[in-house]
PDB file of N, CA and C in Angstrom:
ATOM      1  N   UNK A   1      46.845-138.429-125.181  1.00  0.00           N
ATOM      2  CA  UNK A   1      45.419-138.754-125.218  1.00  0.00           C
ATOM      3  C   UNK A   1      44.678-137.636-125.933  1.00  0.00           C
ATOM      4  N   UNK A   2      43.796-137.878-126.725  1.00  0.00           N
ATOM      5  CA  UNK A   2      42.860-136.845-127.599  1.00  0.00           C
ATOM      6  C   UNK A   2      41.801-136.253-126.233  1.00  0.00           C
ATOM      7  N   UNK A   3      41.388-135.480-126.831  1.00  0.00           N
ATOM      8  CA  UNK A   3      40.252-134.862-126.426  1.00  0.00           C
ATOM      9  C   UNK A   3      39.219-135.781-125.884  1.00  0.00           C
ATOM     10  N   UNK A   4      38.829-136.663-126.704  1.00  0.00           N
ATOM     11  CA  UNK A   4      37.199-137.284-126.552  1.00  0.00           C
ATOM     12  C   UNK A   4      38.225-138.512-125.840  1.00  0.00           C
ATOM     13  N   UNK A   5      38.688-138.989-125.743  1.00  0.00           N
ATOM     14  CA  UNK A   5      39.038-140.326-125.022  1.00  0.00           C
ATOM     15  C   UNK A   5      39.409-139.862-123.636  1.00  0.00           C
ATOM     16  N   UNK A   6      39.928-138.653-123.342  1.00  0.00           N
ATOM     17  CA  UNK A   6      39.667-137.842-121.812  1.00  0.00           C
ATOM     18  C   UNK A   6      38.610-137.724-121.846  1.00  0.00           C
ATOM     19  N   UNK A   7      37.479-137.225-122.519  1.00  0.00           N
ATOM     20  CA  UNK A   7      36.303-136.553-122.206  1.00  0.00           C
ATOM     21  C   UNK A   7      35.297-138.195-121.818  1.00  0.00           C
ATOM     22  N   UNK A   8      35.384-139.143-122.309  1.00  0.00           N
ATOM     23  CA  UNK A   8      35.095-140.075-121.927  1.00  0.00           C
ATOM     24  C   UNK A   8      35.231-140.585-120.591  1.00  0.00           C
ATOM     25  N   UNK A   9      36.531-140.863-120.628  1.00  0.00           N
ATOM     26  CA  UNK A   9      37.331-141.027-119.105  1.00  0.00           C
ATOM     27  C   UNK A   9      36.720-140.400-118.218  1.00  0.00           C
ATOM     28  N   UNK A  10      36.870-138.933-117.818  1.00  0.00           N
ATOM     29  CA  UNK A  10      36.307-138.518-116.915  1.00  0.00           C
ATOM     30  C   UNK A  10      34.873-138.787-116.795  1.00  0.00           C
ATOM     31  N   UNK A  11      33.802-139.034-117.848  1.00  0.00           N
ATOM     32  CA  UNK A  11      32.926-139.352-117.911  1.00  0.00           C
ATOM     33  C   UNK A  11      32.211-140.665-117.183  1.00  0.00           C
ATOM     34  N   UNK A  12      33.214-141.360-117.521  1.00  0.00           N
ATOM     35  CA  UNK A  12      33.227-142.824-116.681  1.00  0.00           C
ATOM     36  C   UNK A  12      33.924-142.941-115.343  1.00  0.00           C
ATOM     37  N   UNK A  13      34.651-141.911-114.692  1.00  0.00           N
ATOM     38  CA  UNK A  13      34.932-141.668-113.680  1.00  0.00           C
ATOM     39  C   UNK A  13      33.824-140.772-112.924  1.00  0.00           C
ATOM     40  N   UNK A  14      33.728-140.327-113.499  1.00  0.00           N
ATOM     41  CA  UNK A  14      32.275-139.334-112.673  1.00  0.00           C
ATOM     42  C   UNK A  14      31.035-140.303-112.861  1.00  0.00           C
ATOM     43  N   UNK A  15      30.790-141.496-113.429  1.00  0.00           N
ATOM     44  CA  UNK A  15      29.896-142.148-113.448  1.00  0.00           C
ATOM     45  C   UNK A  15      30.265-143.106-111.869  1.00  0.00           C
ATOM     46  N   UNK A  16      31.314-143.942-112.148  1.00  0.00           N
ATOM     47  CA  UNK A  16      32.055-144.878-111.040  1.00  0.00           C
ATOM     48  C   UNK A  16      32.066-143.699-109.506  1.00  0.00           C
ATOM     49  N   UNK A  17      32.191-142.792-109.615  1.00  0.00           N
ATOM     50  CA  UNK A  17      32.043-142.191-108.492  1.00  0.00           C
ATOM     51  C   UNK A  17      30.341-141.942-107.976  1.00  0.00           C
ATOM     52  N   UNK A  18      29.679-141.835-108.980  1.00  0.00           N
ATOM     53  CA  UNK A  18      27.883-141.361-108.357  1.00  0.00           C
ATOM     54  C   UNK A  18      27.417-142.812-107.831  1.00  0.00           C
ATOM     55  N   UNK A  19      27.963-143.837-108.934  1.00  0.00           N
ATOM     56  CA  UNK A  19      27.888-145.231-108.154  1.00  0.00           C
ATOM     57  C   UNK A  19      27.866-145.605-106.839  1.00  0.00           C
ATOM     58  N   UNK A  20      29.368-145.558-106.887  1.00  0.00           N
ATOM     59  CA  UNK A  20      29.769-145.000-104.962  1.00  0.00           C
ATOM     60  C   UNK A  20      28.789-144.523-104.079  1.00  0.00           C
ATOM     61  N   UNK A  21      28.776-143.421-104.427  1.00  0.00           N
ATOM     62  CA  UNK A  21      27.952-142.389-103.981  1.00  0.00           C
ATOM     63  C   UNK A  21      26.870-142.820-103.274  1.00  0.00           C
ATOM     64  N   UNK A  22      26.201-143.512-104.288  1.00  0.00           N
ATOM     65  CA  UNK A  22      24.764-143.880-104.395  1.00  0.00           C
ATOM     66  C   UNK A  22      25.001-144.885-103.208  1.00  0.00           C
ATOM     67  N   UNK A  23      25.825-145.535-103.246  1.00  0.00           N
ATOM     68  CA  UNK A  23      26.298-147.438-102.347  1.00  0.00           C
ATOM     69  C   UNK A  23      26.223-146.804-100.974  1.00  0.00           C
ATOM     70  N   UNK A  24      26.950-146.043-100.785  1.00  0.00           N
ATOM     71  CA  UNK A  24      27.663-145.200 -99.620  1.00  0.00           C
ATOM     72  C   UNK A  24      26.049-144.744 -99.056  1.00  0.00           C
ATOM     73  N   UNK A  25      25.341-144.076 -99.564  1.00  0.00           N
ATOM     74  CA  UNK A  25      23.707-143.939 -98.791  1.00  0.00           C
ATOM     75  C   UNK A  25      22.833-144.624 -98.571  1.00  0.00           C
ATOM     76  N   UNK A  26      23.186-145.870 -99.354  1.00  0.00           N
ATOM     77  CA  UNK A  26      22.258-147.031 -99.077  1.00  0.00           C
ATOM     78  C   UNK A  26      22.960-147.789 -98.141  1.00  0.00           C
ATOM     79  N   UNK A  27      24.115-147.830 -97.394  1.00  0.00           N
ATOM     80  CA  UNK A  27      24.695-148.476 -96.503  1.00  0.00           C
ATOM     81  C   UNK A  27      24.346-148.174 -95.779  1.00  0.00           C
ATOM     82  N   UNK A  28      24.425-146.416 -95.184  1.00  0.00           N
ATOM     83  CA  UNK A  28      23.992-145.789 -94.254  1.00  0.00           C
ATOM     84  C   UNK A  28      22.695-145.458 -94.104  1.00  0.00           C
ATOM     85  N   UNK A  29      22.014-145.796 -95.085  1.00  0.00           N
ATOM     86  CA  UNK A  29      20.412-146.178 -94.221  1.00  0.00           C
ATOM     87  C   UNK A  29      20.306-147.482 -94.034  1.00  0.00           C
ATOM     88  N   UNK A  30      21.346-148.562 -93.980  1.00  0.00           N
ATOM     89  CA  UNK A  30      21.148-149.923 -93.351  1.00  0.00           C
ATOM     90  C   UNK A  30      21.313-150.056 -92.173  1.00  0.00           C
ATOM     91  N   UNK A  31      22.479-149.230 -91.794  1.00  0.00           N
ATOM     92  CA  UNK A  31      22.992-149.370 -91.003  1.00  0.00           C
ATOM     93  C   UNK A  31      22.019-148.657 -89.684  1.00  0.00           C
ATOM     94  N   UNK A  32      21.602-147.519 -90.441  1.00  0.00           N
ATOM     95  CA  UNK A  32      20.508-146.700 -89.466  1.00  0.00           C
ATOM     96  C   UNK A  32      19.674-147.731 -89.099  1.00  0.00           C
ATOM     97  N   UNK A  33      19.153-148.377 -89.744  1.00  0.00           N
ATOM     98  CA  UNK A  33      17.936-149.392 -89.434  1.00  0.00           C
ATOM     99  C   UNK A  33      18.170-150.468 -88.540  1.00  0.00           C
ATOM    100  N   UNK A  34      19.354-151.270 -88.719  1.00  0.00           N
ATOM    101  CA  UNK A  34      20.348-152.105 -88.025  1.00  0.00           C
ATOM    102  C   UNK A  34      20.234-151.204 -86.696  1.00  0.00           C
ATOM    103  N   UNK A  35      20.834-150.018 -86.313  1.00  0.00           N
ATOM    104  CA  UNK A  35      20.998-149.491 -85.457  1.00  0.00           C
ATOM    105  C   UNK A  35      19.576-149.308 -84.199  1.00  0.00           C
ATOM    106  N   UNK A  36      18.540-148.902 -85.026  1.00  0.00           N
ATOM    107  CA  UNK A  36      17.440-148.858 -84.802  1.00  0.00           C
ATOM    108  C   UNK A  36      16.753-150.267 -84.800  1.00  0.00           C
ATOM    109  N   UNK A  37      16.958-151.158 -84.900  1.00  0.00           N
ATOM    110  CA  UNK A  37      16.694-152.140 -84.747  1.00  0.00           C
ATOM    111  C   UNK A  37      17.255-153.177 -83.019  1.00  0.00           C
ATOM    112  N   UNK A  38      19.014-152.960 -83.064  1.00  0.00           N
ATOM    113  CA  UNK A  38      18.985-153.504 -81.967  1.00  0.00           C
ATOM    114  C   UNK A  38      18.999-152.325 -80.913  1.00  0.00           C
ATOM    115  N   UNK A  39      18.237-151.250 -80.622  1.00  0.00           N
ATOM    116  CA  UNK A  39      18.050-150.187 -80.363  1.00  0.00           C
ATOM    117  C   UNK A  39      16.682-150.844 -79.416  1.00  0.00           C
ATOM    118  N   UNK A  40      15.529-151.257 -80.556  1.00  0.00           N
ATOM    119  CA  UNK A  40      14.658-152.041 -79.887  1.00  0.00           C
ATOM    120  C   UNK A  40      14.313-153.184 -79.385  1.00  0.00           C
ATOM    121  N   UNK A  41      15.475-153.817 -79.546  1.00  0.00           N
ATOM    122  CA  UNK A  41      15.835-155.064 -79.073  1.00  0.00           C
ATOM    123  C   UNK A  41      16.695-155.068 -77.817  1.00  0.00           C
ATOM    124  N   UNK A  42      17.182-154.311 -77.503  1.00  0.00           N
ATOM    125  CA  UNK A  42      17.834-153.883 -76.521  1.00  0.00           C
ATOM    126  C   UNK A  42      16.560-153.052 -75.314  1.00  0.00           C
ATOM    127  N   UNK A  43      15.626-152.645 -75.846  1.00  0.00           N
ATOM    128  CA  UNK A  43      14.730-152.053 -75.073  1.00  0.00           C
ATOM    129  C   UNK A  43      14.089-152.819 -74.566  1.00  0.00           C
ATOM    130  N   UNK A  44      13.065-153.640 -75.633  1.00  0.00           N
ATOM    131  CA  UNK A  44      12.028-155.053 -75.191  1.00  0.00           C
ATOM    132  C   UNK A  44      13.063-155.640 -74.146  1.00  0.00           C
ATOM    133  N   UNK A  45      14.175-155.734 -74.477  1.00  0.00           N
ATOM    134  CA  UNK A  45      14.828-157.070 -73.606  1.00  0.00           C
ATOM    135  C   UNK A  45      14.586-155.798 -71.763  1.00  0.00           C
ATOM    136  N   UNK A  46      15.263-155.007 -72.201  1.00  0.00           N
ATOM    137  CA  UNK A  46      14.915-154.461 -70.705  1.00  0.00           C
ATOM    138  C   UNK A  46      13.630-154.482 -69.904  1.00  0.00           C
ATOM    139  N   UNK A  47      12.373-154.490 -70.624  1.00  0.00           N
ATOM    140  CA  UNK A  47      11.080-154.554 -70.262  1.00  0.00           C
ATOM    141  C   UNK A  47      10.869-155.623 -70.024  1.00  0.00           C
ATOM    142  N   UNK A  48      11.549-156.952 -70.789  1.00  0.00           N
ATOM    143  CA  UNK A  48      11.220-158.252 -70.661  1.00  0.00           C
ATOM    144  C   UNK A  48      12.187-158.383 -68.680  1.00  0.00           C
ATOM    145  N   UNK A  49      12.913-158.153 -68.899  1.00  0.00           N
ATOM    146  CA  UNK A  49      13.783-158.010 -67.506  1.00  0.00           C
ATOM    147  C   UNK A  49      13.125-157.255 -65.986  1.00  0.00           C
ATOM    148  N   UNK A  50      12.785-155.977 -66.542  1.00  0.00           N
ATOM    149  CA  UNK A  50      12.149-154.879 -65.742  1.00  0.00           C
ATOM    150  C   UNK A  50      10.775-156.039 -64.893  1.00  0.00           C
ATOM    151  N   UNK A  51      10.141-156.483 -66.111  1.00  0.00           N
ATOM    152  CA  UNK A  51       8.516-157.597 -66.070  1.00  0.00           C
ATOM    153  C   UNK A  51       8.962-158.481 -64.977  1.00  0.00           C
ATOM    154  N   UNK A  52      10.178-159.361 -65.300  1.00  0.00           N
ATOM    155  CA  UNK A  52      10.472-160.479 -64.506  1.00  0.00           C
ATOM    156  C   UNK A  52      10.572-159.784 -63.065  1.00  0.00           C
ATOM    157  N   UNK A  53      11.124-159.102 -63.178  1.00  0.00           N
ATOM    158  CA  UNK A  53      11.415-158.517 -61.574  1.00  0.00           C
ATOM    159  C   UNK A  53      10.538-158.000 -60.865  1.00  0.00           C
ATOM    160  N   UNK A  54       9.493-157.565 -61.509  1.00  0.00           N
ATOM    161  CA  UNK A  54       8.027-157.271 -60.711  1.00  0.00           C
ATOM    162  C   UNK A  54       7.208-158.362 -60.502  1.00  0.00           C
ATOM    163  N   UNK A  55       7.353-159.421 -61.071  1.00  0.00           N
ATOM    164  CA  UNK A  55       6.696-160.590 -61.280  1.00  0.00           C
ATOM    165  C   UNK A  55       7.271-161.545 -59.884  1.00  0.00           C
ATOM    166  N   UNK A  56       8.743-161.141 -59.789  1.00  0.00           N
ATOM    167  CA  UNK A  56       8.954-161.824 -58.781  1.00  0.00           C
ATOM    168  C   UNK A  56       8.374-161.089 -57.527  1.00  0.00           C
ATOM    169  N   UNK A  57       8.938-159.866 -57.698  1.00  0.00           N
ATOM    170  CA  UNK A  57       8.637-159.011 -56.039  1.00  0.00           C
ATOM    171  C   UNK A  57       7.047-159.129 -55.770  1.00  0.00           C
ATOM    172  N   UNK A  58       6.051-159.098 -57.003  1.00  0.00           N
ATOM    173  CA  UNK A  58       4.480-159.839 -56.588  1.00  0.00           C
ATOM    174  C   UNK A  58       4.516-160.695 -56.113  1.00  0.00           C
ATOM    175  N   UNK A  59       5.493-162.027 -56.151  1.00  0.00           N
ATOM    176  CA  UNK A  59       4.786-163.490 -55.715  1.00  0.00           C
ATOM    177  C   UNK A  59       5.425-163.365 -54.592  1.00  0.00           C
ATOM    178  N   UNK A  60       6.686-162.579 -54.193  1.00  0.00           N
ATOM    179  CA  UNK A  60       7.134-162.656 -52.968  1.00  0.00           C
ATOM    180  C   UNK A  60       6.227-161.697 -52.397  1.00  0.00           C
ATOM    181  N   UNK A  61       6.137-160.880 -52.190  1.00  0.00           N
ATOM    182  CA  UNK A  61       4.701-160.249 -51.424  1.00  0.00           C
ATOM    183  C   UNK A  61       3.444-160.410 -51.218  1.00  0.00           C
ATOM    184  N   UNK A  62       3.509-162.148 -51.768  1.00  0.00           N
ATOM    185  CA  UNK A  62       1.856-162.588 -52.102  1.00  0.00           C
ATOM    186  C   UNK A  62       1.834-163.148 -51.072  1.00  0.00           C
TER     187      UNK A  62
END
């Protein structure tokens, strides 16, 4: 292989890798969000739960 047809190569390998790169951080801020998401969905639902149960122990003490 010459010179410039390596120098290429690696060129386009170090390109295909920042690609990556780039994919690989945008996953992981999806995933953060995803995470953070049923994070609060998991919370509301407890409050929605926590609610019912005061709701009952009111009408039974009414």
């Amino acid at each position: 292989m010459n010179s410039k047809s390596k120098k290429l190569e690696l060129k386009s390998i170090k390109t295909q890798l920042q690609k990556r790169d780039h994919e690989i951080i945008l996953l992981k801020s999806i995933l953060k969000k995803v995470r953070s998401l049923k994070e609060k969905k998991n919370k509301v639902k407890e409050e929605s739960v926590l609610e019912n149960l005061e709701n009952e122990l009111n009408s039974i003490m009414d």
